[in-house]
Protein backbone atom coordinates (compact mmCIF):
# COMPACT_ATOMS: atom_id res chain seq x y z
CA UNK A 1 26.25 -11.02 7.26
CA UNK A 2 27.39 -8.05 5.02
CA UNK A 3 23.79 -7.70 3.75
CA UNK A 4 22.11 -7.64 7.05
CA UNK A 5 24.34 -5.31 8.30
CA UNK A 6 23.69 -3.03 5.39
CA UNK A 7 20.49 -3.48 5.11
CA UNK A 8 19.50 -3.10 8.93
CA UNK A 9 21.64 0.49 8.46
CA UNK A 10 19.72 1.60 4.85
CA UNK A 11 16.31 0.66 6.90
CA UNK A 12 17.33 3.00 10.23
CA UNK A 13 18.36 5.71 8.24
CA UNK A 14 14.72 5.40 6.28
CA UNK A 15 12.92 5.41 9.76
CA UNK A 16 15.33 8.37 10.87
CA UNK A 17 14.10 10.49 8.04
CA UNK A 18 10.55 9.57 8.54
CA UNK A 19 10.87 10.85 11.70
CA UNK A 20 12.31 14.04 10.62
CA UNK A 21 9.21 14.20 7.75
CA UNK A 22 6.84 13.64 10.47
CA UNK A 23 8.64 15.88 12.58
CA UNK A 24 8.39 18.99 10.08
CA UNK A 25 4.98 18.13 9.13
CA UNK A 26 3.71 18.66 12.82
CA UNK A 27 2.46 14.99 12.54
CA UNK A 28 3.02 12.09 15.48
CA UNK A 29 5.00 9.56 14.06
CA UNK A 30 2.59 6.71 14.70
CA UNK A 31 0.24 8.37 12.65
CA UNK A 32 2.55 7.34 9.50
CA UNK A 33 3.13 3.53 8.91
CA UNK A 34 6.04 2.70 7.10
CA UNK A 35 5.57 0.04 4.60
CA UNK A 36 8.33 -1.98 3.51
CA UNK A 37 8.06 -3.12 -0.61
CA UNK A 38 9.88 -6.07 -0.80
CA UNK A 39 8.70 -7.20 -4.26
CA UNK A 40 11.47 -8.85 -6.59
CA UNK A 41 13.65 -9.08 -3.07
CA UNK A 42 13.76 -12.59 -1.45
CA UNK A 43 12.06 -13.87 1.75
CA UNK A 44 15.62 -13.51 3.32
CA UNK A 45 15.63 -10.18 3.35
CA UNK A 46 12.53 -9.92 4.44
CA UNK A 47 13.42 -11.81 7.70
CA UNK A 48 15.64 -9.58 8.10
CA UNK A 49 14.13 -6.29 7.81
CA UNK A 50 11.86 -8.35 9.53
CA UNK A 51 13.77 -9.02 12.19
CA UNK A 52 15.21 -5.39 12.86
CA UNK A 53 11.37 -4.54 13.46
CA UNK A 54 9.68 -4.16 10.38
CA UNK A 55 6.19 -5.20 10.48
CA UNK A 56 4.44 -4.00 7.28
CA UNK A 57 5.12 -5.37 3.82
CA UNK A 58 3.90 -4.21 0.16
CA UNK A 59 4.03 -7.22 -2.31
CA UNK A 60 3.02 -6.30 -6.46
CA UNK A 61 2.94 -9.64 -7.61
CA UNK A 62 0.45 -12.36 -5.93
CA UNK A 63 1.75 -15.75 -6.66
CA UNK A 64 5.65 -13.86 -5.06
CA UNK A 65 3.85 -12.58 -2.23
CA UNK A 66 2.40 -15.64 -1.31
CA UNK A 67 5.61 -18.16 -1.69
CA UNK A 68 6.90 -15.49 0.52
CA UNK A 69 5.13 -16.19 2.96
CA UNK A 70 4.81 -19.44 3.02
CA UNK A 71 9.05 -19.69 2.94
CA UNK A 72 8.83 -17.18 6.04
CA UNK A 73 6.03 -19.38 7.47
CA UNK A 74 8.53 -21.00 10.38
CA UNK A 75 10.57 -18.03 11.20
CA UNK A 76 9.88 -16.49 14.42
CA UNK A 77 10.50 -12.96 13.40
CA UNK A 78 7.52 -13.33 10.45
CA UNK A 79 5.15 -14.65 12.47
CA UNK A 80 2.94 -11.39 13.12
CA UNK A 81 3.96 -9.61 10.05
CA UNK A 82 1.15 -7.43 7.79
CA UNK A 83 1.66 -8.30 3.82
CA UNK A 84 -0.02 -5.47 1.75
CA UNK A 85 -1.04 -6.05 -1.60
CA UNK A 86 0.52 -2.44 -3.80
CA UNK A 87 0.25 -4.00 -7.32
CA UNK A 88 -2.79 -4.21 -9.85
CA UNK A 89 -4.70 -6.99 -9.69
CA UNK A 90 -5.92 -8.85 -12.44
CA UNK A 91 -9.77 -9.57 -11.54
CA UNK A 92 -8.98 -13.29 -12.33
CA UNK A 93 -6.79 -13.60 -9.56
CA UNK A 94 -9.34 -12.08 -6.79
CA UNK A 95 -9.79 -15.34 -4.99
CA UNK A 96 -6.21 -15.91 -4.62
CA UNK A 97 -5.97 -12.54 -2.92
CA UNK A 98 -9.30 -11.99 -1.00
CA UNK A 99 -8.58 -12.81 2.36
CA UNK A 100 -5.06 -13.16 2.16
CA UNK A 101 -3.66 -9.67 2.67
CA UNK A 102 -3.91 -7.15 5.29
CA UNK A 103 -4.81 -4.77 3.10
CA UNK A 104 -5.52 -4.33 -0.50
CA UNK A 105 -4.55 -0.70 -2.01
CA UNK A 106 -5.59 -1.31 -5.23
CA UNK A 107 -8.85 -1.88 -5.51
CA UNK A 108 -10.09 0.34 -8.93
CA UNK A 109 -13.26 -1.63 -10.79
CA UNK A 110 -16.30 -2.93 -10.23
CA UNK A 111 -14.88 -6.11 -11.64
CA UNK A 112 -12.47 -6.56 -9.09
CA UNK A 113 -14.62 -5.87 -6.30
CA UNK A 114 -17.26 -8.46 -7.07
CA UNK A 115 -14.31 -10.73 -7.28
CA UNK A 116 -13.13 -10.45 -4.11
CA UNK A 117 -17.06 -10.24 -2.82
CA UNK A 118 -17.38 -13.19 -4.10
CA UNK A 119 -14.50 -15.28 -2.26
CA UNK A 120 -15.23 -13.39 1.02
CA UNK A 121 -18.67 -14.39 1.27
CA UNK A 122 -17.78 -17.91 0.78
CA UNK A 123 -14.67 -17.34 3.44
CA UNK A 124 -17.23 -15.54 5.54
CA UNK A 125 -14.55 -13.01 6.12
CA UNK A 126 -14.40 -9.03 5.49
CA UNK A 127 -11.34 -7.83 3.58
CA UNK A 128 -9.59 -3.98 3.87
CA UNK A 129 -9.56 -2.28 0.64
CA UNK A 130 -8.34 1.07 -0.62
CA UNK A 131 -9.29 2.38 -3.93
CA UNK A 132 -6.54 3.16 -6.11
CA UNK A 133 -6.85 6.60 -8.08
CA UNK A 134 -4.91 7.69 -11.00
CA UNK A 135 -4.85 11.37 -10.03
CA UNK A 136 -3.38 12.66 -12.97
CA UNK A 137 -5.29 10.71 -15.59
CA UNK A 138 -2.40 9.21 -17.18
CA UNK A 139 -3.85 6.47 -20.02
CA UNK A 140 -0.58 4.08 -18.98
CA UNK A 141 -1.58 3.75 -15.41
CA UNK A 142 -3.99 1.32 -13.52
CA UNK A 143 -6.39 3.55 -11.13
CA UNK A 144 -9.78 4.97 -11.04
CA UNK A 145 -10.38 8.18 -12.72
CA UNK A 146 -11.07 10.87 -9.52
CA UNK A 147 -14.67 11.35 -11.34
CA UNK A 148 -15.16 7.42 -11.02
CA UNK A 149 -14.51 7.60 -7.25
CA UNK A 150 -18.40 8.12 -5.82
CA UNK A 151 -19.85 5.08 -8.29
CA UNK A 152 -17.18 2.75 -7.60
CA UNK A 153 -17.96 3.51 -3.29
CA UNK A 154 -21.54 3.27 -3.68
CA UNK A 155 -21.24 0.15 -5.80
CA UNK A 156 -18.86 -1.51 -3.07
CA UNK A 157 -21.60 -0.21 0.04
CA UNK A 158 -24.15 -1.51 -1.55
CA UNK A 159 -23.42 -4.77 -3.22
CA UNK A 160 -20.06 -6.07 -1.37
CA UNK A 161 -20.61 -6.14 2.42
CA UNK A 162 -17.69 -8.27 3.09
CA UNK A 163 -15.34 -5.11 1.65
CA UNK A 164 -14.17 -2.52 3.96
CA UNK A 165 -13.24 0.23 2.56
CA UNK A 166 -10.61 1.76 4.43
CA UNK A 167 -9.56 4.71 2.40
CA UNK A 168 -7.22 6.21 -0.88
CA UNK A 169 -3.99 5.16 -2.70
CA UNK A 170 -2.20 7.07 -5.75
CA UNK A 171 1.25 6.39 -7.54
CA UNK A 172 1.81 10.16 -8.53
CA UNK A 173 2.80 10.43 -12.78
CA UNK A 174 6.61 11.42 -12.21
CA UNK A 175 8.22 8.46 -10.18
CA UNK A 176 10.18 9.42 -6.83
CA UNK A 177 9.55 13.40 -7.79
CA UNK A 178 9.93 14.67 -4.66
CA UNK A 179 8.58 18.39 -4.22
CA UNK A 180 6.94 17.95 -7.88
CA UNK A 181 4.66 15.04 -6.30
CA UNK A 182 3.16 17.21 -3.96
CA UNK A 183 -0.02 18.74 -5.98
CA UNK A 184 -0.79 15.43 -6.94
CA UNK A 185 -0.64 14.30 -3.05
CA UNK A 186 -2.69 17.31 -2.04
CA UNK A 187 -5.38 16.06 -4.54
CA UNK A 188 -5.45 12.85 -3.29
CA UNK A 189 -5.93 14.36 0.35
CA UNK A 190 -9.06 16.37 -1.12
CA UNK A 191 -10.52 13.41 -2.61
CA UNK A 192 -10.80 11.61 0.35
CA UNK A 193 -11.93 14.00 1.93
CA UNK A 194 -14.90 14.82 -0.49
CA UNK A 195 -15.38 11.26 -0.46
CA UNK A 196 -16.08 11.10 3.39
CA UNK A 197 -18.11 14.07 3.50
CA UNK A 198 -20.14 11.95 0.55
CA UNK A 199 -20.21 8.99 2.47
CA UNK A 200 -20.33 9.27 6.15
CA UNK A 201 -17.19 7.01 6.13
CA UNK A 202 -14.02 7.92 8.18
CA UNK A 203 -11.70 6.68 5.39
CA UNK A 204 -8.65 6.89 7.52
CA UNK A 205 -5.59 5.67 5.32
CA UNK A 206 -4.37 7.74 2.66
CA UNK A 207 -1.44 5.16 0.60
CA UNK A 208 1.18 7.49 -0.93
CA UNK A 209 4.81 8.35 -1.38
CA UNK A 210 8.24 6.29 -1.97
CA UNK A 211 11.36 6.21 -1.85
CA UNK A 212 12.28 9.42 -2.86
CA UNK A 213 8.93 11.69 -2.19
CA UNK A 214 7.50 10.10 0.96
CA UNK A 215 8.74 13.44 2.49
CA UNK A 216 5.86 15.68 0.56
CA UNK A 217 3.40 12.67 0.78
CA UNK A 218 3.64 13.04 4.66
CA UNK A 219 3.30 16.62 4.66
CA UNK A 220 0.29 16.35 2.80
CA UNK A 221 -1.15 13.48 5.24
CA UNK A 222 -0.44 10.04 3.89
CA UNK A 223 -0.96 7.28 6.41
CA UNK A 224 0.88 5.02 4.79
CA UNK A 225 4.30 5.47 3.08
CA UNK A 226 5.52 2.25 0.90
CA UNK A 227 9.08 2.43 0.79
CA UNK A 228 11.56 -0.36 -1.40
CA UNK A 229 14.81 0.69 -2.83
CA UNK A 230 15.55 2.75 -0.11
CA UNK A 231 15.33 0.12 2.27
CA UNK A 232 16.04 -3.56 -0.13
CA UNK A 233 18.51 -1.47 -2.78
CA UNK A 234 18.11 -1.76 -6.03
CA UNK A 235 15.42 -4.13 -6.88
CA UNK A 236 16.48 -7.13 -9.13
CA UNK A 237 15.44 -8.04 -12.52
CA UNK A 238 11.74 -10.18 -12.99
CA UNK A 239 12.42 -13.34 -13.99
């Protein structure tokens, strides 16, 4: 009981002061959805979070995020919940994750995206992507290069009809920076925007900001927050 009660307060006091970060950006608040990354944490707190109102999930690892949800599978509170895939996927794994997430954010080869095209046509289903862009150029990081961007959308309009591609997601190079994020979320911003100009595509969801910067990603229009510690606590060890 001690853990739902402190978790239901950490997760208010997140939506309180998305509120206020919507509120000082001049943005409506249901144009910011809050996604909850429950990687490492177990289904249970899920539920729970879950069960306080949270809808949207981020998972990072596939084979986690998908005992997840079959554990949650028979609890009423989990039944319409939206699991997000936030980590890099291995292009081997595609067909385990094509068609089973809401929404992909990390979408960043041509690899990748021919092996989710792949399982989708056979599904005969379409599948949400973003395409993950590593805005700084750091050699560590997973992510497109921003001068990749315009092949990697023409290659997934022309040869992968079952991919929607929704929009942009970036892990900024200093980790829950706050203020110092915000040039890097301002460049995400302007290459979506270049990219819809390009395109003709609305490209509505812009993935950015955590725990501890999701103030400067909304105030530079991020559609989608993905929020963990702040919510979970500290996240436990991988085993």
């Amino acid at each position: 009981m001690a853990m739902q009660a402190s978790l239901k307060e950490r997760y208010v006091r997140v939506l309180e002061r998305l509120d206020a970060a919507c509120a000082t950006a001049g943005r409506k608040r249901e144009s910011v959805t809050l996604i909850a990354v429950s990687k490492l944490h177990p289904a249970a707190e899920v539920a729970v979070a879950a069960s306080a109102g949270q809808l949207d999930f981020g998972e990072n690892y596939v084979q986690e995020a998908l005992q997840k949800r079959e554990d949650l599978a028979d609890e009423s509170a989990c039944r319409n919940l939206r699991w997000h895939m936030i980590g890099h996927v291995q292009s081997r794994k595609a067909a385990q994750v094509a068609g089973a997430f809401a929404l992909i954010h990390t979408l960043d080869s041509r690899k990748l995206a021919d092996g989710l095209e792949r399982r989708l046509a056979a599904l005969e289903a379409r599948q949400p992507v973003l395409m993950q862009v590593n805005v700084a150029a750091e050699p560590q990081k997973s992510g497109l290069m921003a001068d990749d961007l315009p092949a990697l959308a023409d290659y997934i309009l022309e040869r992968c009809p079952h991919l929607e591609l929704r929009g942009l997601m970036c892990l900024p190079p200093v980790f829950d920076a706050g203020e110092a994020a915000r040039p890097h979320f301002a460049r995400l911003f302007s290459l979506r925007e270049e990219l819809r100009g390009r395109l003709g595509l609305p490209l509505p969801e812009l993935s950015m900001g955590m725990s501890g910067d999701f103030a400067a990603a909304v105030a530079e229009g991020a559609t989608m927050v993905r929020i963990g510690t702040d919510i979970f606590g500290p996240r436990p060890p991988r085993v």
